[in-house]
PDB file of N, CA and C in Angstrom:
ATOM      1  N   UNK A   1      82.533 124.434 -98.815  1.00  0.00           N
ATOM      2  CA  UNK A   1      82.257 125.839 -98.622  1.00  0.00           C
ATOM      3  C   UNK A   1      83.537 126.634 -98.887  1.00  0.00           C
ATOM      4  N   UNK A   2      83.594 127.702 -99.771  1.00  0.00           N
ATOM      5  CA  UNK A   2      84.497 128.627-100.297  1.00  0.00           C
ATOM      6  C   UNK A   2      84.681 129.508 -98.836  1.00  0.00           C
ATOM      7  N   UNK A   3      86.026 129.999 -98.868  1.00  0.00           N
ATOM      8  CA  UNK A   3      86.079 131.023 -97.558  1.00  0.00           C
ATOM      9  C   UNK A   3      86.667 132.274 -98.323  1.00  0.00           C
ATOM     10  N   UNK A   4      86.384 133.376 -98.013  1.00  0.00           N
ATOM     11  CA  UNK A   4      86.890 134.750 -98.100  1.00  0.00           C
ATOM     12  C   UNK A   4      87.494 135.337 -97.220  1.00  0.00           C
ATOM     13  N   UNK A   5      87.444 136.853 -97.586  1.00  0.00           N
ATOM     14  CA  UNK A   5      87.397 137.957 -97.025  1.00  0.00           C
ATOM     15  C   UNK A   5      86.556 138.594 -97.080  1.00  0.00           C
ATOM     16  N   UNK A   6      85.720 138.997 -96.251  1.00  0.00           N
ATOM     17  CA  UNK A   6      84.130 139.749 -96.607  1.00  0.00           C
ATOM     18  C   UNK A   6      84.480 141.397 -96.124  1.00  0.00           C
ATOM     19  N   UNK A   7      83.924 142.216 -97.309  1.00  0.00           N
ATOM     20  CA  UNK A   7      83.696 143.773 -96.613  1.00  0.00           C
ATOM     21  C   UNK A   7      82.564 143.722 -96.353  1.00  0.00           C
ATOM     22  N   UNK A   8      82.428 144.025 -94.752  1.00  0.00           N
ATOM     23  CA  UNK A   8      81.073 144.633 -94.387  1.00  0.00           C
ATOM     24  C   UNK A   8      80.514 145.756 -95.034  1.00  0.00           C
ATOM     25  N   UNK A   9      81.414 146.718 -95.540  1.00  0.00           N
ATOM     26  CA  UNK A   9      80.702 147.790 -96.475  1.00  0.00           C
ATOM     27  C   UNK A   9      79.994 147.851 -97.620  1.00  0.00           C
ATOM     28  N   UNK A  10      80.492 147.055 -98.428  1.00  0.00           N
ATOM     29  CA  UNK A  10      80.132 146.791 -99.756  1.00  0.00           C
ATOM     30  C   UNK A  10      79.507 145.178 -99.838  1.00  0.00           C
ATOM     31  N   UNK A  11      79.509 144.383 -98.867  1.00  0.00           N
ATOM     32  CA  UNK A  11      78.970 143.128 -99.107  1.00  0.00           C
ATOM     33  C   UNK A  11      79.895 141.803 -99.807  1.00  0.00           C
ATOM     34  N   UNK A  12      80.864 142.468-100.571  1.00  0.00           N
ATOM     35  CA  UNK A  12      81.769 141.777-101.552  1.00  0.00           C
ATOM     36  C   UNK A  12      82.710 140.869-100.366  1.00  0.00           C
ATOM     37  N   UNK A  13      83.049 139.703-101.410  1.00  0.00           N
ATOM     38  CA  UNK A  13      83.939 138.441-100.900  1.00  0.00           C
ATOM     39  C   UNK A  13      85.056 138.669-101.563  1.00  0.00           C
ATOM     40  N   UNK A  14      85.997 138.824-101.001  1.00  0.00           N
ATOM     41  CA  UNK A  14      87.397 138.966-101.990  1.00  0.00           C
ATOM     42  C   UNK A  14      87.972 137.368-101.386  1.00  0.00           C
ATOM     43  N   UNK A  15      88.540 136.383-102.513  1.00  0.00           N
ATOM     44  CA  UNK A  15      89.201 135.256-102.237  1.00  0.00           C
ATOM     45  C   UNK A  15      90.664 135.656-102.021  1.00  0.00           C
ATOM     46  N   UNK A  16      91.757 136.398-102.218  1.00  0.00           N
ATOM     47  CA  UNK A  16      92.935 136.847-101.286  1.00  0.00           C
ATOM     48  C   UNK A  16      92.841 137.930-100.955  1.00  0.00           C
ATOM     49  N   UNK A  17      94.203 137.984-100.515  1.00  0.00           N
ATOM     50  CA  UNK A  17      94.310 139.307 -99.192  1.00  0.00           C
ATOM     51  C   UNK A  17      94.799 140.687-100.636  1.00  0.00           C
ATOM     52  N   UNK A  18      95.206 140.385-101.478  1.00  0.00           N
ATOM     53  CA  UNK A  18      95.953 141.555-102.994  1.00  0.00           C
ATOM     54  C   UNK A  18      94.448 142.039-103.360  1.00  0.00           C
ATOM     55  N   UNK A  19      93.354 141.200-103.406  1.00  0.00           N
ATOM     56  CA  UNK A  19      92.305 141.353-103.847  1.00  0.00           C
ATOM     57  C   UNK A  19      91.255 142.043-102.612  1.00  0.00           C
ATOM     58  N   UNK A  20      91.548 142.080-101.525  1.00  0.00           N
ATOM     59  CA  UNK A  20      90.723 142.773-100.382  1.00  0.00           C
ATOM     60  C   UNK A  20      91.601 143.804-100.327  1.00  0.00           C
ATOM     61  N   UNK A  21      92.760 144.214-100.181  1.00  0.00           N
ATOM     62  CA  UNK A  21      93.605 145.426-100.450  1.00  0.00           C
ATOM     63  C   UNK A  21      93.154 145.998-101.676  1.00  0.00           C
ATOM     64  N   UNK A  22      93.272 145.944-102.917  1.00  0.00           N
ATOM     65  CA  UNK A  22      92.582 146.536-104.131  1.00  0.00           C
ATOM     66  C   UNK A  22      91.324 147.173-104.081  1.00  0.00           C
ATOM     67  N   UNK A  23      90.312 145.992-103.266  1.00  0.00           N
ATOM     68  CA  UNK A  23      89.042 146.762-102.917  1.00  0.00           C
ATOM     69  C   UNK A  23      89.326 147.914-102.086  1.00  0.00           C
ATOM     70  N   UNK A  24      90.164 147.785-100.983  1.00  0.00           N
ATOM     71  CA  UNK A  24      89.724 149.034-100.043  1.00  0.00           C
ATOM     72  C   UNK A  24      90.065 149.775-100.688  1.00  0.00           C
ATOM     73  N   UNK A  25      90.872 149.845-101.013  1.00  0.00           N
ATOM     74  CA  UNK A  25      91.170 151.007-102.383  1.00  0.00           C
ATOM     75  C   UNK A  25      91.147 151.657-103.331  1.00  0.00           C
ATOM     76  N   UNK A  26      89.718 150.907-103.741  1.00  0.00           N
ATOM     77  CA  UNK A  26      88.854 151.684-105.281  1.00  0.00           C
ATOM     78  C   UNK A  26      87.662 152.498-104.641  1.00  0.00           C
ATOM     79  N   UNK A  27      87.472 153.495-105.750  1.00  0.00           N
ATOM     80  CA  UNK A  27      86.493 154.809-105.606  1.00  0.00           C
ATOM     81  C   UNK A  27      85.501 154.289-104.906  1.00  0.00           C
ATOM     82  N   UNK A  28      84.806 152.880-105.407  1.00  0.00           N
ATOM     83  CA  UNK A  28      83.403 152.617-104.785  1.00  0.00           C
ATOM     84  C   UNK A  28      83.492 151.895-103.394  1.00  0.00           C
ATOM     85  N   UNK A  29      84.519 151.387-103.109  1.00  0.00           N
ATOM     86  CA  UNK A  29      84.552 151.527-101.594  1.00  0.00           C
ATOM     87  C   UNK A  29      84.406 152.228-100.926  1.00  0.00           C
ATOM     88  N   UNK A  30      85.262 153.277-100.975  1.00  0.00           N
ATOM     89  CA  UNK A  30      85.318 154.948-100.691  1.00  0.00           C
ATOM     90  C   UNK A  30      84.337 155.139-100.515  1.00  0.00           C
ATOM     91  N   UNK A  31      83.726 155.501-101.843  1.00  0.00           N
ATOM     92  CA  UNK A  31      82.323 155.810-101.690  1.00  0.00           C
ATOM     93  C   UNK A  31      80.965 155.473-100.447  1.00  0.00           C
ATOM     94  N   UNK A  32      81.431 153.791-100.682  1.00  0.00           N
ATOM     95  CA  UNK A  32      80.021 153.333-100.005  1.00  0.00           C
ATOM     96  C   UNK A  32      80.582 153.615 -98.525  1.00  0.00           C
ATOM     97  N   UNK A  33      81.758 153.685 -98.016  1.00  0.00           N
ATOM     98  CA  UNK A  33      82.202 153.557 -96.772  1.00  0.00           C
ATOM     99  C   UNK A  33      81.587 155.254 -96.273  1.00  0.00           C
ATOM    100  N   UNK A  34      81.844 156.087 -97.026  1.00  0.00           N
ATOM    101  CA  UNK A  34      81.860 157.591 -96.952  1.00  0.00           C
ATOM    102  C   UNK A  34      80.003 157.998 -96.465  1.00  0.00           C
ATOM    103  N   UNK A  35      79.619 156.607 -97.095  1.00  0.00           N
ATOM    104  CA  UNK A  35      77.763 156.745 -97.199  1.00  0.00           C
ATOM    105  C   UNK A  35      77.853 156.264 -95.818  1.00  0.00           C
ATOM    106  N   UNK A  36      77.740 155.224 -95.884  1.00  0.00           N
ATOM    107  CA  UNK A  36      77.597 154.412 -94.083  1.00  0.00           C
ATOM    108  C   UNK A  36      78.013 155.364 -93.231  1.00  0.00           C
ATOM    109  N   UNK A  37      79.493 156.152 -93.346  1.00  0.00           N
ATOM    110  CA  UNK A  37      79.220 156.667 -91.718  1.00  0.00           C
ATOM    111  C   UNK A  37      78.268 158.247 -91.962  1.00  0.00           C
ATOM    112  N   UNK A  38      78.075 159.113 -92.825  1.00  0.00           N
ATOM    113  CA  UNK A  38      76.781 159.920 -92.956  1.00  0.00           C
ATOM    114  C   UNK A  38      75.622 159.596 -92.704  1.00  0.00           C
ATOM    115  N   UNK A  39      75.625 157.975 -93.156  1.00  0.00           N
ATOM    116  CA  UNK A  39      74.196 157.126 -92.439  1.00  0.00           C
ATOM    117  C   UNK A  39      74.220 157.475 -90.538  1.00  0.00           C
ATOM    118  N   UNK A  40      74.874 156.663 -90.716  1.00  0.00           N
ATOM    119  CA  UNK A  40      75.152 156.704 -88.995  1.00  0.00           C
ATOM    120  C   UNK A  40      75.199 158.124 -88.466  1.00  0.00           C
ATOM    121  N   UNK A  41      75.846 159.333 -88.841  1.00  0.00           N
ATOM    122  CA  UNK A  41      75.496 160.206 -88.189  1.00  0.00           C
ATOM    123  C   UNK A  41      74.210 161.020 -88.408  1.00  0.00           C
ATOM    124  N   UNK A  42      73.630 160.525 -89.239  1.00  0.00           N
ATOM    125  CA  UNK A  42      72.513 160.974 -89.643  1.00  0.00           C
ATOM    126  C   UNK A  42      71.424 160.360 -88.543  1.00  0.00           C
ATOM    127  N   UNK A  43      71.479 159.069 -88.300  1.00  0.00           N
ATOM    128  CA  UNK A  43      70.637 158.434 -87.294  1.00  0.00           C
ATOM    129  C   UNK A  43      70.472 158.937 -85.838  1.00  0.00           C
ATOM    130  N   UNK A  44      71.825 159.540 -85.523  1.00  0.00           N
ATOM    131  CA  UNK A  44      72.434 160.035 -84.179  1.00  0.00           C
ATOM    132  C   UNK A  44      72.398 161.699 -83.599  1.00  0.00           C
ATOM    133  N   UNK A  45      71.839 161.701 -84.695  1.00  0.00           N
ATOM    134  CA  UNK A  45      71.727 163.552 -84.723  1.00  0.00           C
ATOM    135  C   UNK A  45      71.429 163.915 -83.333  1.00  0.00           C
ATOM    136  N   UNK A  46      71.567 165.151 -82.750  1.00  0.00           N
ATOM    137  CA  UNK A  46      70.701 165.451 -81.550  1.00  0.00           C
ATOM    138  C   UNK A  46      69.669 166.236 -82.272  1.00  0.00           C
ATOM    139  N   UNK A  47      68.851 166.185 -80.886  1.00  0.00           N
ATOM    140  CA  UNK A  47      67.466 166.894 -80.885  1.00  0.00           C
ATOM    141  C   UNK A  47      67.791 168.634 -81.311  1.00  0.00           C
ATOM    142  N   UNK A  48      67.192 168.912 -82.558  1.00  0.00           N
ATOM    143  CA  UNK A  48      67.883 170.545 -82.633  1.00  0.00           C
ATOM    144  C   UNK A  48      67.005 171.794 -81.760  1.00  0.00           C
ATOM    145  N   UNK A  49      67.804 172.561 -81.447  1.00  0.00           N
ATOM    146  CA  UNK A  49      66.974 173.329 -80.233  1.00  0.00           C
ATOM    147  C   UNK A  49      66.607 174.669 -81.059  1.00  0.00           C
ATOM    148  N   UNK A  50      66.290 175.323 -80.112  1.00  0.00           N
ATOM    149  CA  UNK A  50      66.169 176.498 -80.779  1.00  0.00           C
ATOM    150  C   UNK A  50      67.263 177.583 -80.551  1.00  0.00           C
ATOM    151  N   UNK A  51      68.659 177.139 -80.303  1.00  0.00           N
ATOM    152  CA  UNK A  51      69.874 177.889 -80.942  1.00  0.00           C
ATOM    153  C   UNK A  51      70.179 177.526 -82.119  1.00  0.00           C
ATOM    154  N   UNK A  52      70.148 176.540 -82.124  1.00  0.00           N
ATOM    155  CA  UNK A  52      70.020 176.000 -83.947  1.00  0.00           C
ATOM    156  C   UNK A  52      69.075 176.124 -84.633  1.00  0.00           C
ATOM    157  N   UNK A  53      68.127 176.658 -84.115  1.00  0.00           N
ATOM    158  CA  UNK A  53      66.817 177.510 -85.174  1.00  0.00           C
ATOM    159  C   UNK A  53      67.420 178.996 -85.554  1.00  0.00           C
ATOM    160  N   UNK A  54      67.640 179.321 -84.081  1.00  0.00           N
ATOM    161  CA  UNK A  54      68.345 180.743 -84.352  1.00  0.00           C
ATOM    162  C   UNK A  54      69.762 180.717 -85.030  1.00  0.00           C
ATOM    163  N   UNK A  55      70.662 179.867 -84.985  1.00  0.00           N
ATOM    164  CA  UNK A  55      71.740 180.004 -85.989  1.00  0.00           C
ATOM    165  C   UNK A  55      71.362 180.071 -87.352  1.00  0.00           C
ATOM    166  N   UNK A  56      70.496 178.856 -87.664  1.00  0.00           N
ATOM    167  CA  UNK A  56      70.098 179.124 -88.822  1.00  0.00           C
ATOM    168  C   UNK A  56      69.296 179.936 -89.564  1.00  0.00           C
ATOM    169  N   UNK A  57      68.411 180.465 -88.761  1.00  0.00           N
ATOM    170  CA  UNK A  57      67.940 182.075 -89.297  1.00  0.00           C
ATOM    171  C   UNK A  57      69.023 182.600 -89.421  1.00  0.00           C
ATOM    172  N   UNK A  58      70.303 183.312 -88.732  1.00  0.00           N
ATOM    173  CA  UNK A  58      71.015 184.327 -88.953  1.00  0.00           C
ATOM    174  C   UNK A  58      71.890 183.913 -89.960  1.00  0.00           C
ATOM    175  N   UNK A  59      71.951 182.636 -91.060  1.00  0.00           N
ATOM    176  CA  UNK A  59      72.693 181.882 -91.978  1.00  0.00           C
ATOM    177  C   UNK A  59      71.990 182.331 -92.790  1.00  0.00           C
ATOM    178  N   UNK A  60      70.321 182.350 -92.655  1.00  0.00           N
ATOM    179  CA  UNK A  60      70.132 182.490 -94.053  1.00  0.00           C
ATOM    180  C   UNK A  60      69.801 184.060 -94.186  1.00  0.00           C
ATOM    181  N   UNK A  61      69.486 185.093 -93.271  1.00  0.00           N
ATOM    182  CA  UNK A  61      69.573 185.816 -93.234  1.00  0.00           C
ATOM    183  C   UNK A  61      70.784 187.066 -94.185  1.00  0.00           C
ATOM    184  N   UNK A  62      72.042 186.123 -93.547  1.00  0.00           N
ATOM    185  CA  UNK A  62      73.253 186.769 -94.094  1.00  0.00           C
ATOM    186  C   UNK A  62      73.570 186.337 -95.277  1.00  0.00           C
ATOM    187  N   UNK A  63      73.075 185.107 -95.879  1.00  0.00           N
ATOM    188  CA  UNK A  63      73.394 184.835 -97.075  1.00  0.00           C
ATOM    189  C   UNK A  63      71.838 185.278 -98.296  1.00  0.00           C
ATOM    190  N   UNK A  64      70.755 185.804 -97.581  1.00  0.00           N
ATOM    191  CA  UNK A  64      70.049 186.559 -98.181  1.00  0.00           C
ATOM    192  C   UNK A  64      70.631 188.186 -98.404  1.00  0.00           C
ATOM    193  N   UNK A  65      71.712 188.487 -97.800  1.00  0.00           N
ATOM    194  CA  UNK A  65      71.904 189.808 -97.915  1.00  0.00           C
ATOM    195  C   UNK A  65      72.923 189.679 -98.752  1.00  0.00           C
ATOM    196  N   UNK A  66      73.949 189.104 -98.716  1.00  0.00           N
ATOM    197  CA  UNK A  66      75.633 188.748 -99.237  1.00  0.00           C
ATOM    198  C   UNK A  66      75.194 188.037-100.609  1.00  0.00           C
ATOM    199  N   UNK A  67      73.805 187.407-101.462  1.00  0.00           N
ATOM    200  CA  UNK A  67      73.970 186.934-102.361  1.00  0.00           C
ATOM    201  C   UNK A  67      72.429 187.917-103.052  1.00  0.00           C
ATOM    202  N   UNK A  68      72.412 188.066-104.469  1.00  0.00           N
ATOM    203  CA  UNK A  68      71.097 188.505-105.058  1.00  0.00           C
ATOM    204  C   UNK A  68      70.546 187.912-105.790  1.00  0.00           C
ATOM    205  N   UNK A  69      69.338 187.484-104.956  1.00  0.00           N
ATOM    206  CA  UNK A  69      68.254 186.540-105.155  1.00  0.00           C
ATOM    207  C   UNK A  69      67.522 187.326-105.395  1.00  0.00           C
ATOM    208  N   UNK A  70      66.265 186.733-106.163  1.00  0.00           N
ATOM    209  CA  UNK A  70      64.733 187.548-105.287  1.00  0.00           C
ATOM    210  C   UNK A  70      63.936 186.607-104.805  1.00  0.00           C
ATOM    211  N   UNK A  71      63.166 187.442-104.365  1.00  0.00           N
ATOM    212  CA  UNK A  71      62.021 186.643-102.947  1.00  0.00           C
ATOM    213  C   UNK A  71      61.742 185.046-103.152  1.00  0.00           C
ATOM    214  N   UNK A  72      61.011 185.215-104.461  1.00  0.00           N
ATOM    215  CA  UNK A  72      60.905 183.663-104.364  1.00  0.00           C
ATOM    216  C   UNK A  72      61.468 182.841-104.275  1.00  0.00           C
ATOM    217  N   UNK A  73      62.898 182.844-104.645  1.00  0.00           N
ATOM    218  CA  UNK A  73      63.664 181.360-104.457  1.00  0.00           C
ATOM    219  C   UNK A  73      64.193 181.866-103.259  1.00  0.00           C
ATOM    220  N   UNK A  74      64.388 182.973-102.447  1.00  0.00           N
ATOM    221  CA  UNK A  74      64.682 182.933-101.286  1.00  0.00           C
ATOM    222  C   UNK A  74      63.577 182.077-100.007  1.00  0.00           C
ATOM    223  N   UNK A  75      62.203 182.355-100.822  1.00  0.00           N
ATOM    224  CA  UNK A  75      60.819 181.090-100.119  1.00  0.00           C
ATOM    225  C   UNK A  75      61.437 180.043-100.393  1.00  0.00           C
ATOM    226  N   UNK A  76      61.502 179.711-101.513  1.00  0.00           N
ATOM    227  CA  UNK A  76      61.986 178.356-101.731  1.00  0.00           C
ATOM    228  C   UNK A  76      62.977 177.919-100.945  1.00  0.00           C
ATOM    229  N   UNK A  77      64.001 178.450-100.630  1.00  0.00           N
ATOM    230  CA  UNK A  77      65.144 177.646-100.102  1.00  0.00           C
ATOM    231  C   UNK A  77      64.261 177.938 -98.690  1.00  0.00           C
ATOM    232  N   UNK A  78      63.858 178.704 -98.347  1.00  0.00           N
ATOM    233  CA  UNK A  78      63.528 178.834 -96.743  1.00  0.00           C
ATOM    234  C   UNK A  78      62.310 177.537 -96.522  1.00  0.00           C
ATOM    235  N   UNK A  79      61.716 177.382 -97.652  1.00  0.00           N
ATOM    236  CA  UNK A  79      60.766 176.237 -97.184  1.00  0.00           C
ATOM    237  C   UNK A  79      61.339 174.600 -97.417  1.00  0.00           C
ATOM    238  N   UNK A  80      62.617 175.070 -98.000  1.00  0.00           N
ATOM    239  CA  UNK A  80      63.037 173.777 -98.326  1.00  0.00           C
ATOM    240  C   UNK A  80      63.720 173.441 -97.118  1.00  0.00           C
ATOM    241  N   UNK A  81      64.651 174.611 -96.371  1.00  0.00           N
ATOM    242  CA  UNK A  81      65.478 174.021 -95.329  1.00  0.00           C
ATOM    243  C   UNK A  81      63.817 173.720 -94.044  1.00  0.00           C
ATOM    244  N   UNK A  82      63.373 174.135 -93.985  1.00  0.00           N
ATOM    245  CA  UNK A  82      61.774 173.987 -92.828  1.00  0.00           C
ATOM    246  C   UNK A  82      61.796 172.661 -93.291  1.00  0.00           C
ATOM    247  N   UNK A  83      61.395 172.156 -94.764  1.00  0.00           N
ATOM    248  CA  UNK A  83      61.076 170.683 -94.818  1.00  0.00           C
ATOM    249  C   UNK A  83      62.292 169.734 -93.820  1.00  0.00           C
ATOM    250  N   UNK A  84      63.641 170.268 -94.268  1.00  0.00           N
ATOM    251  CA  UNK A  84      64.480 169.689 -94.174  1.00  0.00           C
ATOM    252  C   UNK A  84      64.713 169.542 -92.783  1.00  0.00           C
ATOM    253  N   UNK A  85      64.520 170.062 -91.766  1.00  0.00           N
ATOM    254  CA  UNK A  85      64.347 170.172 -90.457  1.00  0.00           C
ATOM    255  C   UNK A  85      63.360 169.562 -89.702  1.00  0.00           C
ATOM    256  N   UNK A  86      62.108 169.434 -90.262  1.00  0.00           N
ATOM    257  CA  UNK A  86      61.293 169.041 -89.890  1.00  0.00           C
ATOM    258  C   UNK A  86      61.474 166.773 -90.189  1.00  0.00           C
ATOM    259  N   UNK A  87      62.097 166.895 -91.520  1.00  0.00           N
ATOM    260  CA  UNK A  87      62.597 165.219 -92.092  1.00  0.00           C
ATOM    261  C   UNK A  87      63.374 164.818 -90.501  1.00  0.00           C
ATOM    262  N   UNK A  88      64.452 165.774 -90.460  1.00  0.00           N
ATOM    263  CA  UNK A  88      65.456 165.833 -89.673  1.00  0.00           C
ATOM    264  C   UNK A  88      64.776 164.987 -88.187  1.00  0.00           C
ATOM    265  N   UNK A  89      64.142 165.970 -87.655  1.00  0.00           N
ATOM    266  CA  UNK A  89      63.509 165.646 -86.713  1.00  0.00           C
ATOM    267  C   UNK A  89      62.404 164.717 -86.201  1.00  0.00           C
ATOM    268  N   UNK A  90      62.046 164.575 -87.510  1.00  0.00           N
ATOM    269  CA  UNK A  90      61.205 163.125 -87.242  1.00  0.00           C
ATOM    270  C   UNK A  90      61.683 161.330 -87.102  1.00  0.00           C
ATOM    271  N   UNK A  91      62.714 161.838 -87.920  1.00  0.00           N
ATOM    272  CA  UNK A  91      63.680 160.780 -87.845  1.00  0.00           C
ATOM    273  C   UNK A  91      64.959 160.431 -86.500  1.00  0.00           C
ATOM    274  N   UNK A  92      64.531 161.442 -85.709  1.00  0.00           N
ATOM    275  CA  UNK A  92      64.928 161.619 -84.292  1.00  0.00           C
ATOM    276  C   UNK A  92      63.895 161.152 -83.239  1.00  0.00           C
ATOM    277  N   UNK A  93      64.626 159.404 -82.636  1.00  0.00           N
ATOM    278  CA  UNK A  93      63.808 158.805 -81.475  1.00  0.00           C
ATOM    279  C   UNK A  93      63.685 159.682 -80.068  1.00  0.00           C
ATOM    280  N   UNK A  94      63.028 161.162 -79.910  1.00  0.00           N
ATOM    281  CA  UNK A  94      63.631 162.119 -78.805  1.00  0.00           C
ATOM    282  C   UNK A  94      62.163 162.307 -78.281  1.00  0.00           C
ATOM    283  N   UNK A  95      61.516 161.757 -78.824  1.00  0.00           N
ATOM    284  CA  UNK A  95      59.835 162.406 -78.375  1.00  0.00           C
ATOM    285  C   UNK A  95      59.322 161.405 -77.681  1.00  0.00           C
ATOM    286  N   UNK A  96      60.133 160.479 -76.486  1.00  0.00           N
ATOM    287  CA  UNK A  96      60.055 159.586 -75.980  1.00  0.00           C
ATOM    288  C   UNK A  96      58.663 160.420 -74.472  1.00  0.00           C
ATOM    289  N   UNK A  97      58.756 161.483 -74.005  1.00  0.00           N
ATOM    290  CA  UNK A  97      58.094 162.197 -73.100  1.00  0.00           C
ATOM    291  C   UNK A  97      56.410 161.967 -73.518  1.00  0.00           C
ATOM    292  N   UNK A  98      56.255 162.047 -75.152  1.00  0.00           N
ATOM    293  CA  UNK A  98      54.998 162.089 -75.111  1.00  0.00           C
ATOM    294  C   UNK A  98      54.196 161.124 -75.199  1.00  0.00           C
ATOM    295  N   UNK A  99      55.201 159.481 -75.181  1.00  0.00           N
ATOM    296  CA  UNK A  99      54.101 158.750 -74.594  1.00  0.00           C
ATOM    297  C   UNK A  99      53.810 158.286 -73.195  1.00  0.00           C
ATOM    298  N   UNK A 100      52.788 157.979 -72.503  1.00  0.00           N
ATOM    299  CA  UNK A 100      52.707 157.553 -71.292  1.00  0.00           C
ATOM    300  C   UNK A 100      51.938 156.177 -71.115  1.00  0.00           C
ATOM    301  N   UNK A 101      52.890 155.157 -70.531  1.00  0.00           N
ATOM    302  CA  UNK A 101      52.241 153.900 -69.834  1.00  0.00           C
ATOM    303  C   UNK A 101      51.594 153.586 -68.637  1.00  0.00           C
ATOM    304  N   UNK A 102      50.434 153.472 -68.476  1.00  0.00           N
ATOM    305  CA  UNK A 102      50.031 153.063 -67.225  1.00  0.00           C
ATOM    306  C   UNK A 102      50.057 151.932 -66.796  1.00  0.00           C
ATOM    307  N   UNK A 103      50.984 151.465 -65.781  1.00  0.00           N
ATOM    308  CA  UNK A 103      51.263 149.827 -64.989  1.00  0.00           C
ATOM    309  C   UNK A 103      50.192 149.981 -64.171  1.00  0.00           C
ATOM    310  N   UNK A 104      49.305 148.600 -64.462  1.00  0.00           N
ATOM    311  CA  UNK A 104      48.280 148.544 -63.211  1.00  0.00           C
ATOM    312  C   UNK A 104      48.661 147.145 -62.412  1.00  0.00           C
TER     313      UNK A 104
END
């Protein structure tokens, strides 16, 4: 059996230590390392409330006034961030209240 150096990030076996240094150090490490922890905070999100409904109305609000659009792609982005909130939140384990077990 061959032994390495394994990155948990990228999966790769580097056989010396010049060659696991090189890796941490190229773009696609970077890269994939940069993905994993966006993964992870992506998983961890909190539950968004409705100050963060209301922040984000007054975001897009002000950037409907400060930029010139017209209406429709201003729908568009408004239904795109709704999708995007709604992805958001489903993918959030927080709706633990609405099930109920009965122990008999």
């Amino acid at each position: 059996m061959r032994c390495g150096l394994l990155c948990n990030v990228c999966g790769m076996v580097m056989s010396t230590v010049a060659a696991a240094i090189h890796h941490t150090s190229s773009n696609s490490h970077n890269a994939n390392l940069m993905t994993a922890e966006l993964k992870t905070t992506l998983l961890y999100l909190p539950p968004i409330t409705d100050s963060h409904r209301t922040a984000l109305d007054s975001e897009l609000k002000s950037a409907f006034l400060s930029v010139v659009a017209d209406t429709c792609e201003m729908q568009r982005r408004q239904n795109f961030s709704n999708d995007l909130i709604a992805a958001i939140e489903a993918r959030i384990p927080s709706n633990v209240e609405y099930f109920c077990f009965v122990w008999v």
